[in-house]
N, C-alpha and C. Protein backbone atom coordinates (compact mmCIF):
# COMPACT_ATOMS: atom_id res chain seq x y z
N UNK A 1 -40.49 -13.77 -15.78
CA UNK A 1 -39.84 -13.81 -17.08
C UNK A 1 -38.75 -12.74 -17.12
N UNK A 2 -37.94 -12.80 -17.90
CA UNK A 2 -36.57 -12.28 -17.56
C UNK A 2 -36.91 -11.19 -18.74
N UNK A 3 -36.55 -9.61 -18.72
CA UNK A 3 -36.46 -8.63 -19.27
C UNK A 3 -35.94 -8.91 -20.41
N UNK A 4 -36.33 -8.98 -21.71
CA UNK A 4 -35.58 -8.69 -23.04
C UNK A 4 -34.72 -7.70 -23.25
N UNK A 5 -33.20 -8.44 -23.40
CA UNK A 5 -31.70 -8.06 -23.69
C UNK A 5 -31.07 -7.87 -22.36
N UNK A 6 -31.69 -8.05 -21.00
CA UNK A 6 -31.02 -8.86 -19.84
C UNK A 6 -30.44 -10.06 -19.98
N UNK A 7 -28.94 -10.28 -20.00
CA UNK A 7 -28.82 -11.75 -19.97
C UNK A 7 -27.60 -11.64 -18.44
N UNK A 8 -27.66 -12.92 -18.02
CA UNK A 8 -26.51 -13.23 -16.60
C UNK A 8 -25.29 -12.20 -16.81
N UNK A 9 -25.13 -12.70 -17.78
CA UNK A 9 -23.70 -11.75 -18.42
C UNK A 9 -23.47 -10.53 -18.60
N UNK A 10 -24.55 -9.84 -18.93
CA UNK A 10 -24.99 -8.72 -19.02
C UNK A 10 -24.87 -7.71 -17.25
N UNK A 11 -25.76 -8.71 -16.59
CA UNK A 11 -25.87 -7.94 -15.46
C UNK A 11 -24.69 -8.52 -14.63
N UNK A 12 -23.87 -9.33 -14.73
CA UNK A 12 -22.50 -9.30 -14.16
C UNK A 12 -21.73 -8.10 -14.36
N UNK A 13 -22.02 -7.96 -15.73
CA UNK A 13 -20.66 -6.85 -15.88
C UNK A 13 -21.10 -5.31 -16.00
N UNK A 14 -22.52 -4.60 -15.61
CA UNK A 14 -23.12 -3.80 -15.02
C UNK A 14 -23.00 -3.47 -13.83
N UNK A 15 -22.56 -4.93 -12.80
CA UNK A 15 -22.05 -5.23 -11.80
C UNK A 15 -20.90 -4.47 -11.94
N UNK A 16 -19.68 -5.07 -12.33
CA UNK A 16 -18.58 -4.52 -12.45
C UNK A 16 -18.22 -3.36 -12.65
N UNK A 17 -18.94 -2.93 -13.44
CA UNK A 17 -18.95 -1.13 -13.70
C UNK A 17 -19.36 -0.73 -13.02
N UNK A 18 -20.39 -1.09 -11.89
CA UNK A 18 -20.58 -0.49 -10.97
C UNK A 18 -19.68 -0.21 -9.93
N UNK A 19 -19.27 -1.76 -9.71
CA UNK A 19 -18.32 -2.00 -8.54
C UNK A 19 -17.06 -0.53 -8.59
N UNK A 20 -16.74 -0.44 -9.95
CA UNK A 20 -15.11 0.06 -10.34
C UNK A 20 -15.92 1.66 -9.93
N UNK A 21 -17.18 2.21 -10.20
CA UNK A 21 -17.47 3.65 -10.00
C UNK A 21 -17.79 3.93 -9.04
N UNK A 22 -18.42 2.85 -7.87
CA UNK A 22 -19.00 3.31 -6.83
C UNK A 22 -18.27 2.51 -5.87
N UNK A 23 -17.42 1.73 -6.10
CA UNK A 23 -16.86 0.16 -5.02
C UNK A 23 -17.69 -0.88 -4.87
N UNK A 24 -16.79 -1.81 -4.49
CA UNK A 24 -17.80 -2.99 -4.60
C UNK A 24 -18.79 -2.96 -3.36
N UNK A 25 -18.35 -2.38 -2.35
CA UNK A 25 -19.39 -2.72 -1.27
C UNK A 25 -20.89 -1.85 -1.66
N UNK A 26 -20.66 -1.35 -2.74
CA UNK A 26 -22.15 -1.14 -3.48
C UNK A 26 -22.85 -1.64 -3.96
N UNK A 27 -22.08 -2.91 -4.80
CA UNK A 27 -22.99 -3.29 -5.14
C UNK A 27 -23.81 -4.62 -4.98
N UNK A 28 -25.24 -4.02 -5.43
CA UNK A 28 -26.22 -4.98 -4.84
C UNK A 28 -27.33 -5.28 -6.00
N UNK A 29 -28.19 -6.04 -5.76
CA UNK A 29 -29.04 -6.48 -7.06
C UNK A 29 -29.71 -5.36 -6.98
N UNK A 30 -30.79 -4.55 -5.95
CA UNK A 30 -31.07 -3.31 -6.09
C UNK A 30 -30.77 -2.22 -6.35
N UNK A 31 -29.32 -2.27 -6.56
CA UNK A 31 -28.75 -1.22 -6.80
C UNK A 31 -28.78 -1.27 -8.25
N UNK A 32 -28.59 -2.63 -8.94
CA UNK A 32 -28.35 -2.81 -10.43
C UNK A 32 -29.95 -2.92 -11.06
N UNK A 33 -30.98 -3.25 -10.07
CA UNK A 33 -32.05 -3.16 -10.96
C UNK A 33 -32.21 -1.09 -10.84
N UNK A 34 -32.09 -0.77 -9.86
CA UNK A 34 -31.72 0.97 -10.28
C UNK A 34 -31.75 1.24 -11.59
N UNK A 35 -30.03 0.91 -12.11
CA UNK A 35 -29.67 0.82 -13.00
C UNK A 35 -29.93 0.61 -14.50
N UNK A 36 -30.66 -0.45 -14.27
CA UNK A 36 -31.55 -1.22 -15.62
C UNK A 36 -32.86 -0.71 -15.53
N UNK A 37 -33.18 0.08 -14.99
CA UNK A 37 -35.06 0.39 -14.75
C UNK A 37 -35.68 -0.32 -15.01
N UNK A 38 -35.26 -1.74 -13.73
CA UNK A 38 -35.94 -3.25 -13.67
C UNK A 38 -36.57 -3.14 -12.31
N UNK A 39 -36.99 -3.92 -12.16
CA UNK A 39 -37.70 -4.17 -10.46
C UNK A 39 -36.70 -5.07 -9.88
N UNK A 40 -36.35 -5.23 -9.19
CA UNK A 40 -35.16 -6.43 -8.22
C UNK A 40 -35.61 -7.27 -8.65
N UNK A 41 -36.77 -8.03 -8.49
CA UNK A 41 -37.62 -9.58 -8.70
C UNK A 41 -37.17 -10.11 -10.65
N UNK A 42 -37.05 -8.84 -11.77
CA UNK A 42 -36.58 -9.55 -12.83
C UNK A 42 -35.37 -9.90 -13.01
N UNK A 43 -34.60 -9.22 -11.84
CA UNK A 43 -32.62 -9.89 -11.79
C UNK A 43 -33.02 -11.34 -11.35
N UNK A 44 -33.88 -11.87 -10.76
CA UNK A 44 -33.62 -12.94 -9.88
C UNK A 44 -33.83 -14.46 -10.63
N UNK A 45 -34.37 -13.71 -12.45
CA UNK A 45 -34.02 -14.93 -13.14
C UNK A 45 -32.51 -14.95 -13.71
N UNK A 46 -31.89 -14.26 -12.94
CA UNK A 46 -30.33 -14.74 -13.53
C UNK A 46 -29.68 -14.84 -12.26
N UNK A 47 -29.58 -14.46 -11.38
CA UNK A 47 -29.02 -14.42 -10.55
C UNK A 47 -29.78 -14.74 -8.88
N UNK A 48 -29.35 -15.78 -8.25
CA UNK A 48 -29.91 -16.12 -6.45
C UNK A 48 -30.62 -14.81 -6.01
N UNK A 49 -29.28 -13.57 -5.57
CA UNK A 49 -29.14 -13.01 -4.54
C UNK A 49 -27.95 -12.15 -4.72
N UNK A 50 -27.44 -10.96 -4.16
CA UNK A 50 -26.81 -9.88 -4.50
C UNK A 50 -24.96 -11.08 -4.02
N UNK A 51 -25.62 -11.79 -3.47
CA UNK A 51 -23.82 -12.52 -3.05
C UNK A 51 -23.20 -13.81 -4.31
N UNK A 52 -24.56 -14.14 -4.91
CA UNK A 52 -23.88 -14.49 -6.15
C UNK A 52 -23.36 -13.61 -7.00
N UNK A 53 -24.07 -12.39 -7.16
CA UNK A 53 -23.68 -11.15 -7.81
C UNK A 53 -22.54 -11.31 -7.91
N UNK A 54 -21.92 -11.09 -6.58
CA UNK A 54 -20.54 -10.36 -5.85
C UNK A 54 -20.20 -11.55 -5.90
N UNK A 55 -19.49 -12.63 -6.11
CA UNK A 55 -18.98 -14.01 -6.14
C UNK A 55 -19.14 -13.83 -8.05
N UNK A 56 -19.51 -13.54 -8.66
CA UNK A 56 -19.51 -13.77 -10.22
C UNK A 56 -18.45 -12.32 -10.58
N UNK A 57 -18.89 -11.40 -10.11
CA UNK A 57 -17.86 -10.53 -10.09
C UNK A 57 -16.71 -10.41 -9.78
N UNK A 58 -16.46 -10.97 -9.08
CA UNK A 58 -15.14 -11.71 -8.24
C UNK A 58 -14.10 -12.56 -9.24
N UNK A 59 -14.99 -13.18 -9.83
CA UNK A 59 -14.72 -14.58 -11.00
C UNK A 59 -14.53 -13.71 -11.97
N UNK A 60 -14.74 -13.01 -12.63
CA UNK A 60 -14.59 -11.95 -13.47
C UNK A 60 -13.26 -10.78 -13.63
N UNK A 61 -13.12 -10.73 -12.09
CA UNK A 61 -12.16 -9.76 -12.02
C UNK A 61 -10.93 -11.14 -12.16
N UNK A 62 -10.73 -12.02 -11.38
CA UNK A 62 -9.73 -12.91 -11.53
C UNK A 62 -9.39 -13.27 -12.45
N UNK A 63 -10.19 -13.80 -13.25
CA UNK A 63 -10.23 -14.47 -15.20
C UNK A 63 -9.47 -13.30 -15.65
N UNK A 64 -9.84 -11.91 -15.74
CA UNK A 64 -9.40 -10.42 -16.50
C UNK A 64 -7.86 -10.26 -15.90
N UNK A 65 -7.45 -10.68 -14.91
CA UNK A 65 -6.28 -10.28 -14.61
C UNK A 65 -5.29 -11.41 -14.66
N UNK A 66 -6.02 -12.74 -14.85
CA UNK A 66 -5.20 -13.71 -15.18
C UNK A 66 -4.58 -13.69 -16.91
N UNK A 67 -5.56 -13.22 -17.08
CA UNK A 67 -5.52 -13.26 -18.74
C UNK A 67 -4.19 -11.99 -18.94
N UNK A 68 -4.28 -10.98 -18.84
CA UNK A 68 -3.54 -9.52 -18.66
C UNK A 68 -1.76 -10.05 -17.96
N UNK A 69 -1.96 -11.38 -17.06
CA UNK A 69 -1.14 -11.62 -16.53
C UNK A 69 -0.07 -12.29 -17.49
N UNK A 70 -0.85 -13.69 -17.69
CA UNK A 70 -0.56 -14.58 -18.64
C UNK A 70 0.16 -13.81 -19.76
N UNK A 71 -0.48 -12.84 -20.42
CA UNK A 71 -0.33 -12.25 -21.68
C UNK A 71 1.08 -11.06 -21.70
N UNK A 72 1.26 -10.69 -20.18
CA UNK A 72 2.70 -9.85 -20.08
C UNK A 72 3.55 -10.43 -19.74
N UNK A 73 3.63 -11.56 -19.16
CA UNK A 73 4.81 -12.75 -18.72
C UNK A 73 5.30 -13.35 -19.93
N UNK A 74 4.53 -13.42 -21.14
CA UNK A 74 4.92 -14.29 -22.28
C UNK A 74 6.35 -14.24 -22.48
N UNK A 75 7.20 -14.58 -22.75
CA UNK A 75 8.50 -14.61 -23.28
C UNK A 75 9.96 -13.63 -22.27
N UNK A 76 9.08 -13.62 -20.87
CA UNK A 76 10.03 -12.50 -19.81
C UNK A 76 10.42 -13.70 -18.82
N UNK A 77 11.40 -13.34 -18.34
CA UNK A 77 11.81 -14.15 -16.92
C UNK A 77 12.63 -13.15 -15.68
N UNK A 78 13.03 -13.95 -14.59
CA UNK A 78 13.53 -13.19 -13.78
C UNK A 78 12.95 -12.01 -13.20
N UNK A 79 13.62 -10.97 -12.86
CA UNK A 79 13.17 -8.72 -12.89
C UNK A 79 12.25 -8.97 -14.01
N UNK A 80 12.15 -9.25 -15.46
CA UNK A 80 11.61 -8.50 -16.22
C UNK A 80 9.93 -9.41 -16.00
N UNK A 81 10.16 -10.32 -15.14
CA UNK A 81 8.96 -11.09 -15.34
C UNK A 81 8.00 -10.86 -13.84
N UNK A 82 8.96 -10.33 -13.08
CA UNK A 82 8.86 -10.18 -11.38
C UNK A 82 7.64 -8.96 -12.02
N UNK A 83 8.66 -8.09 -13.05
CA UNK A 83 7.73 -6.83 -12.46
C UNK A 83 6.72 -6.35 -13.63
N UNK A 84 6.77 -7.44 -14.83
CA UNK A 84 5.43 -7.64 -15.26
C UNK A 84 4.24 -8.45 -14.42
N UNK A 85 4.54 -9.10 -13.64
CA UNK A 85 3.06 -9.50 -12.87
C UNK A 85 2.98 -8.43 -12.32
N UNK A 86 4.00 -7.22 -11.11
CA UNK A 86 3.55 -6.72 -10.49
C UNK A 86 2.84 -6.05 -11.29
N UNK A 87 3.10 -5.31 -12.44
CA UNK A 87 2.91 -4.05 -12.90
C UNK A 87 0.82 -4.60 -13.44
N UNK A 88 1.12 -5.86 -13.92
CA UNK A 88 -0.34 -6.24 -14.03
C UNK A 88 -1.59 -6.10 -12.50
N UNK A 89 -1.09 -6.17 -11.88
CA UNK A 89 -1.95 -6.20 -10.49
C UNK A 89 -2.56 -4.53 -10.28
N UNK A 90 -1.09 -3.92 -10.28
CA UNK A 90 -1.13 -2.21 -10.15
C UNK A 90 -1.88 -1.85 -10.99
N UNK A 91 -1.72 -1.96 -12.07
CA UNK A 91 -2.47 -1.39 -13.32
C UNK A 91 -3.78 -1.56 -13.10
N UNK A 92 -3.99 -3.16 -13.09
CA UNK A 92 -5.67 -3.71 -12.98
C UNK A 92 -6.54 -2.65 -11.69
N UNK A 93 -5.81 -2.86 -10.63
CA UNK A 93 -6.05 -1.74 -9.81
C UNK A 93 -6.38 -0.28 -9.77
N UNK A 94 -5.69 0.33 -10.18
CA UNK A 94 -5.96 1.72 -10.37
C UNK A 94 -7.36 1.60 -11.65
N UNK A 95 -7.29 0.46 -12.69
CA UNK A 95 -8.32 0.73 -13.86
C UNK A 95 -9.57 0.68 -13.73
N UNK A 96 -8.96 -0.17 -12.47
CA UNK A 96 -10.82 -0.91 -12.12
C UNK A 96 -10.61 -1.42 -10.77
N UNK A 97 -10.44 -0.49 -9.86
CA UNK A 97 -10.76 -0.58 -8.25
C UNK A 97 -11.69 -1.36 -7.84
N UNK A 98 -12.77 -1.53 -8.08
CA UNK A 98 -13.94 -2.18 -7.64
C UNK A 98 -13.96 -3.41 -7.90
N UNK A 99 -13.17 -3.92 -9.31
CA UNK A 99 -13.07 -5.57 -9.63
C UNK A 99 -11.54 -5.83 -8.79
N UNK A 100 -11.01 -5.23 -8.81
CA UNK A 100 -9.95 -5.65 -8.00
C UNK A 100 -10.13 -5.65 -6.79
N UNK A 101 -10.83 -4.57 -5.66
CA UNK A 101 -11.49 -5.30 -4.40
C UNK A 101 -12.45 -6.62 -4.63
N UNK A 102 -12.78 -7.26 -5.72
CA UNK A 102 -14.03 -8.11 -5.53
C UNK A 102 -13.00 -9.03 -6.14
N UNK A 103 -11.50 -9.08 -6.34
CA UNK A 103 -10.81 -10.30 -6.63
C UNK A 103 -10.04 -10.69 -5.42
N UNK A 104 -10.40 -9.75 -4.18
CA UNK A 104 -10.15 -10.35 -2.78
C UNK A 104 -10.85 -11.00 -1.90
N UNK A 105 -12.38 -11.24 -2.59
CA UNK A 105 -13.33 -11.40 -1.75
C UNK A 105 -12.96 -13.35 -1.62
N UNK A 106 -13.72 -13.62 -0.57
CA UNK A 106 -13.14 -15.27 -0.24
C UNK A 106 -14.19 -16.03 -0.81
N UNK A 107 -14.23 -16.99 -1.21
CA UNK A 107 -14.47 -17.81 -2.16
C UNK A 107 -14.75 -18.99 -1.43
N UNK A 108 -15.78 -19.94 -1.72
CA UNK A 108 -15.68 -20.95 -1.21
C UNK A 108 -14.81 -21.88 -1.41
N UNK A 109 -14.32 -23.48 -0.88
CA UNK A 109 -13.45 -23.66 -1.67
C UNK A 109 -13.49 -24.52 -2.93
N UNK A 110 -15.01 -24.69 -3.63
CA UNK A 110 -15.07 -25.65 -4.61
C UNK A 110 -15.23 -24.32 -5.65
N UNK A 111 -15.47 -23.24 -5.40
CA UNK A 111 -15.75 -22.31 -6.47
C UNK A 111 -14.09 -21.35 -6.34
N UNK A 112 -13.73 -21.70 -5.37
CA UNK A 112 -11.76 -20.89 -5.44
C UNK A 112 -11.38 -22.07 -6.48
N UNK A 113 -11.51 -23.41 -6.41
CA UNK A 113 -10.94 -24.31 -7.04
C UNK A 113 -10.87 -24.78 -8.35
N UNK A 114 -11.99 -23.75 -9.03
CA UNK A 114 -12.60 -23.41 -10.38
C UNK A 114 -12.37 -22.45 -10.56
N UNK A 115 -11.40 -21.46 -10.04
CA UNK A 115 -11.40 -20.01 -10.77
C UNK A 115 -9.90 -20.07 -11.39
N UNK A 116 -10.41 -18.75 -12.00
CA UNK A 116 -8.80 -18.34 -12.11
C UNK A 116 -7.85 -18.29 -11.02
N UNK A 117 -7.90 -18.29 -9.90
CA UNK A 117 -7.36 -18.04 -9.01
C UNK A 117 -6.19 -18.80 -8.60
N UNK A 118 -6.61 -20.05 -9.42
CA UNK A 118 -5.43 -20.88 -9.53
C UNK A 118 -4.43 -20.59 -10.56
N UNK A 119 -4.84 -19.93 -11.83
CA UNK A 119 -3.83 -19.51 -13.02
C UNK A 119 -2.67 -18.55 -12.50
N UNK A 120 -3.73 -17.41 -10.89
CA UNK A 120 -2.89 -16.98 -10.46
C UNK A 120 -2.01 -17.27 -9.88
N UNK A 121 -1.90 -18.48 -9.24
CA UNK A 121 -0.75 -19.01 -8.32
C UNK A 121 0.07 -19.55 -9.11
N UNK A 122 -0.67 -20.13 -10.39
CA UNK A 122 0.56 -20.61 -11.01
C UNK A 122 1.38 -19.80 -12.21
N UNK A 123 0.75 -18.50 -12.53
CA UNK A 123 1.79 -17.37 -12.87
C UNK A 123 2.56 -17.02 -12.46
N UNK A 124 2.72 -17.00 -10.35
CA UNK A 124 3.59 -16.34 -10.17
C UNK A 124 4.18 -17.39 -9.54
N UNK A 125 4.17 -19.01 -9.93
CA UNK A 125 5.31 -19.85 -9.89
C UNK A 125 5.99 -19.95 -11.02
N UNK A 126 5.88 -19.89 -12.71
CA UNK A 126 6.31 -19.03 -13.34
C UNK A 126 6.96 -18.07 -13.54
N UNK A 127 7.05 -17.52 -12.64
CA UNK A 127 7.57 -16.02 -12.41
C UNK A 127 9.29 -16.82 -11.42
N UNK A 128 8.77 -17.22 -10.96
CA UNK A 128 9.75 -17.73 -9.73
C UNK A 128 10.42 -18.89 -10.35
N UNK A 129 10.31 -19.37 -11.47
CA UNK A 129 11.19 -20.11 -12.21
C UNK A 129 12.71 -20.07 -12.45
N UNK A 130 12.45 -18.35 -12.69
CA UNK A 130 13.65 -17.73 -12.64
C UNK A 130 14.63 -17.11 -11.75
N UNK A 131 14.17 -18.29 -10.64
CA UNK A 131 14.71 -17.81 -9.42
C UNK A 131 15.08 -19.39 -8.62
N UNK A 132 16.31 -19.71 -8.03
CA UNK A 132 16.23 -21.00 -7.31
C UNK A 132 15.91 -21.45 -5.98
N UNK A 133 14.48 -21.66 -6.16
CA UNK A 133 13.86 -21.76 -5.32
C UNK A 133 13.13 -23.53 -5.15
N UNK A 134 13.28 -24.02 -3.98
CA UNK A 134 12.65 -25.25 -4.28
C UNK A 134 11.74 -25.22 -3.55
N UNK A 135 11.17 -26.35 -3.13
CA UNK A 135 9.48 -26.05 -2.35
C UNK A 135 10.19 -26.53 -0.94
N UNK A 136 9.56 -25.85 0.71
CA UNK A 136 8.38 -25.22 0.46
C UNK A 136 9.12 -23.60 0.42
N UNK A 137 10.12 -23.22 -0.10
CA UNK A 137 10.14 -21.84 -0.06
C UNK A 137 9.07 -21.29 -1.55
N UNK A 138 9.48 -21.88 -2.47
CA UNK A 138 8.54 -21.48 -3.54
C UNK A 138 6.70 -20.92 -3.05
N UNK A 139 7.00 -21.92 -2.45
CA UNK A 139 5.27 -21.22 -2.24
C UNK A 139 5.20 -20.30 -0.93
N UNK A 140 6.61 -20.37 0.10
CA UNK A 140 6.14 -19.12 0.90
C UNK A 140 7.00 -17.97 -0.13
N UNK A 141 7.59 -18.17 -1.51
CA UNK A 141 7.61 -17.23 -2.14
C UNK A 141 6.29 -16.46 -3.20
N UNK A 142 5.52 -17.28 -3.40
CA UNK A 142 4.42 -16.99 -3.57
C UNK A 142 3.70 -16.03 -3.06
N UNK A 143 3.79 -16.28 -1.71
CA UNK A 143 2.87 -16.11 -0.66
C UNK A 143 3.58 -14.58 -0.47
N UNK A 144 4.56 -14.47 -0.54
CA UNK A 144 5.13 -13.19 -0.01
C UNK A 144 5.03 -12.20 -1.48
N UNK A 145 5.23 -12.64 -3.13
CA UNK A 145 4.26 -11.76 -4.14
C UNK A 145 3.35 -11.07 -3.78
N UNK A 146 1.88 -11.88 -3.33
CA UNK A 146 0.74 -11.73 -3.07
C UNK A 146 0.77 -10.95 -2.02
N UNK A 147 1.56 -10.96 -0.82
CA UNK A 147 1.26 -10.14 0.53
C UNK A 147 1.75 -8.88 0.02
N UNK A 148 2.79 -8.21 -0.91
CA UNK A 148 3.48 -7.63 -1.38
C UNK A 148 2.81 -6.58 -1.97
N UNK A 149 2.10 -7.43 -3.01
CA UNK A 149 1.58 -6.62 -4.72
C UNK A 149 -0.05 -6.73 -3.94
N UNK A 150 -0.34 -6.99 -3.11
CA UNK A 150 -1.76 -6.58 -2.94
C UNK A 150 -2.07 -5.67 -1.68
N UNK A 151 -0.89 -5.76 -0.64
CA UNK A 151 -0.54 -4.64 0.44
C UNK A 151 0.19 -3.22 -0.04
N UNK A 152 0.57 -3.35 -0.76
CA UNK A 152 0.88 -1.99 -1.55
C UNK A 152 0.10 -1.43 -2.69
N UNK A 153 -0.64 -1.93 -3.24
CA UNK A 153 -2.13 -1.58 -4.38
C UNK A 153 -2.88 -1.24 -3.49
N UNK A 154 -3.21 -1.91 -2.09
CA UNK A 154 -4.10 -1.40 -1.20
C UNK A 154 -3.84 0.34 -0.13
N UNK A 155 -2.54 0.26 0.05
CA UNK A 155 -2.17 1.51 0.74
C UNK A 155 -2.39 2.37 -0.52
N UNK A 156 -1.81 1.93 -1.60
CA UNK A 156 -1.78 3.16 -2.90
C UNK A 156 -3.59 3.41 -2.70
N UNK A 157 -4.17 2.46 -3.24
CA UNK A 157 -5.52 2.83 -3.91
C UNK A 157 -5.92 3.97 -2.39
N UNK A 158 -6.22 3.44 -1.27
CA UNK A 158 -6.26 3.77 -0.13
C UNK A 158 -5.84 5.56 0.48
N UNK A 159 -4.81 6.10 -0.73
CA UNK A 159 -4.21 7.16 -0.55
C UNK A 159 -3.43 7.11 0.44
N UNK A 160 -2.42 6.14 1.06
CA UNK A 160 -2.00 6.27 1.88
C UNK A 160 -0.71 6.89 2.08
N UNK A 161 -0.43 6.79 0.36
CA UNK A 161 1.23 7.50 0.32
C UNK A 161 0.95 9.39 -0.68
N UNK A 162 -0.20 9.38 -0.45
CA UNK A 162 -0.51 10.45 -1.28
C UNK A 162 0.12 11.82 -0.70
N UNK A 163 0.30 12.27 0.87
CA UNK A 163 0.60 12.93 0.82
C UNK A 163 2.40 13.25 1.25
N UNK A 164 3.09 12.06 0.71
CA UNK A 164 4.20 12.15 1.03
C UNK A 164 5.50 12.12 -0.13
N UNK A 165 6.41 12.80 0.01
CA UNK A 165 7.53 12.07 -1.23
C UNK A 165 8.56 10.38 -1.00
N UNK A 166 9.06 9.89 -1.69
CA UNK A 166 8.97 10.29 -2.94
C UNK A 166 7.79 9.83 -3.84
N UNK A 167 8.17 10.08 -4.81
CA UNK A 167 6.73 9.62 -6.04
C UNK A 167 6.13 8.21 -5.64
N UNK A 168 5.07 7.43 -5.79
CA UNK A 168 4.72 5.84 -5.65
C UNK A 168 5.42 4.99 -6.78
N UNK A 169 5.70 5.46 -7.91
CA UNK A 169 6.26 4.85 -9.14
C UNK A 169 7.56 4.64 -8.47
N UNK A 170 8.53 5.63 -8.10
CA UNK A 170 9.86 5.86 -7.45
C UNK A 170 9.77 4.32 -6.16
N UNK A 171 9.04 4.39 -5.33
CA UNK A 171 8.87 3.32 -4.47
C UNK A 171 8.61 2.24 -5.03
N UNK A 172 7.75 1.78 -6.15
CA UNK A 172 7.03 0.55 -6.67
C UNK A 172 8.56 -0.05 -7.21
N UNK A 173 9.31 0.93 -8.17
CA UNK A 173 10.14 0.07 -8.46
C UNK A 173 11.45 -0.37 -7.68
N UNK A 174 11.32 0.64 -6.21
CA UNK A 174 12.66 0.04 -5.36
C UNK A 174 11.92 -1.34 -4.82
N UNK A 175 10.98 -1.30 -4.50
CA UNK A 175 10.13 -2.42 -4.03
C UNK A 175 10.08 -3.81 -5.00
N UNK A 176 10.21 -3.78 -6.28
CA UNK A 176 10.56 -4.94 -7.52
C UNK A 176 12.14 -4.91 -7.50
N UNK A 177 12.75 -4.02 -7.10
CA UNK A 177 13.91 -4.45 -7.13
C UNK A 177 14.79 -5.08 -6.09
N UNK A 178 14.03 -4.59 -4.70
CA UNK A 178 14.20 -5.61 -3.48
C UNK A 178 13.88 -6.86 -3.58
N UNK A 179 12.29 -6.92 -4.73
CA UNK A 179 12.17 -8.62 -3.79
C UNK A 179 12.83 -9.14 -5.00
N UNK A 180 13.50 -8.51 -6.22
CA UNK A 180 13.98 -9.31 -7.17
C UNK A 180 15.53 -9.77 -6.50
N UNK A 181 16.27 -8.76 -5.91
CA UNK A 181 17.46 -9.03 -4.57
C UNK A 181 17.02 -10.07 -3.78
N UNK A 182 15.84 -10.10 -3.22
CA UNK A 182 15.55 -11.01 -2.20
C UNK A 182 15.33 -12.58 -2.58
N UNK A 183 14.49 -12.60 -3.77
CA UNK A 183 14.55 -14.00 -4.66
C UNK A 183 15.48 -14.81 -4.73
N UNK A 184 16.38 -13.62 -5.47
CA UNK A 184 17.48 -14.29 -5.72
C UNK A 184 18.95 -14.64 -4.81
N UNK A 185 18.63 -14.26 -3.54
CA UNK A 185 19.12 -14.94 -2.28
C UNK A 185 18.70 -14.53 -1.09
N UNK A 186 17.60 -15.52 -1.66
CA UNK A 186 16.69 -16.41 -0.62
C UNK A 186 17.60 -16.42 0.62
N UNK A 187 16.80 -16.32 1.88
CA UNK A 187 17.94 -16.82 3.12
C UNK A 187 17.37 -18.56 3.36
N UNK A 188 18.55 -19.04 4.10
CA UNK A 188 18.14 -20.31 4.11
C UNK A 188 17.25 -20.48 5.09
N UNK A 189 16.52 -21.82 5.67
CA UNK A 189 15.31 -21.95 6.09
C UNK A 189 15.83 -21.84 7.78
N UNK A 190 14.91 -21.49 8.92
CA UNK A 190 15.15 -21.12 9.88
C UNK A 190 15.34 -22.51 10.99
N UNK A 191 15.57 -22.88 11.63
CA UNK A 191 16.04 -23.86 12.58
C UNK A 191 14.56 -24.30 12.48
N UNK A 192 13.68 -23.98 12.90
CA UNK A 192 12.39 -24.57 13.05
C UNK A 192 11.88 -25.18 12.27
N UNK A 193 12.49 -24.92 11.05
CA UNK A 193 11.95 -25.67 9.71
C UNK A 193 12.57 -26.52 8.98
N UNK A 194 14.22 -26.78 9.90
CA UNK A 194 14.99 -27.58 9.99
C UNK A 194 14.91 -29.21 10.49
N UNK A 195 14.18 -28.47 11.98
CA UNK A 195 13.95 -29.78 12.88
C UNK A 195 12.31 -30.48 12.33
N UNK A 196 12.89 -32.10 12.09
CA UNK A 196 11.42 -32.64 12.46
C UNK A 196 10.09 -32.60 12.86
């Protein structure tokens, strides 16, 4: 029988707070019955196993940053829209490290195909509206957002530019202002992608 005022929801986002204080590779259902001064065996009426855990957390962090996403793009295009998604990714990052490593984790693909994860791809085709782009560069423009805004949240979180000048803010925005240069002329497609 499941602990009174435990609910799924509950211990998802116990999860999450965990994840963001300790990282996600902490957390575990034992770690969260710790937490709750439960025994492991009363998590297991809400939850399989510590990898649904971490797969619901995951879903959680995606939904929160889609929403944050959605909600700063409203009425922006072009630069001002480039570097409201970025600035949503960065932010989410530094706020909550642990849901943002667990919005990298891989997904199967009937449960990637139900997440937010798709709102994300299609925010930052949105984003690229304001840019003339037709397919398939659009989506290796996509693709190059994502390699971008999640390889540089990762060196930042990582400390990797910590002990150097100039500032990371100083870099973040030469970096939105390159790929907003780069968007907006695109090079054309390479011989290989020319030929048949």
């Amino acid at each position: 029988m499941a602990r009174a005022g435990l609910t799924t929801e509950r211990v998802v986002r116990a999860g999450a707070e965990l994840a963001d204080e300790a990282g996600f590779d902490a957390v575990t259902l034992s770690a969260l019955a710790r937490r709750f001064g439960v025994k492991v065996a009363s998590l297991y009426s809400h939850l399989k196993n510590s990898q649904e855990l971490r797969t619901r957390i995951a879903l959680l962090a995606l939904e929160e940053m889609a929403d944050r996403a959605a909600a700063a793009l409203a009425g922006r295009s072009g630069r001002d829209a480039l570097a409201a998604l970025g600035d949503v990714y960065r932010d989410y990052a530094h706020q909550h490290p642990g849901r943002y490593a667990a919005a990298q984790l891989r997904l199967d693909p009937e449960t990637a195909a139900a997440s937010a994860g798709v709102r994300h791809a299609e925010l930052a085709r949105a984003v690229l509206r304001g840019y003339d782009l037709a397919e398939p560069d659009r989506t290796h423009a996509v693709r190059l957002l994502g390699s971008v805004f999640n390889g540089y949240v990762g060196l930042e979180l990582g400390g990797g530019f910590a002990h150097s000048a100039p500032d990371t803010q100083q870099t973040w925005t030469r970096i939105l202002d390159s790929l907003d240069a780069l968007l907006r002329h695109w090079p054309a497609a390479g011989e290989e992608e020319r030929s048949p």
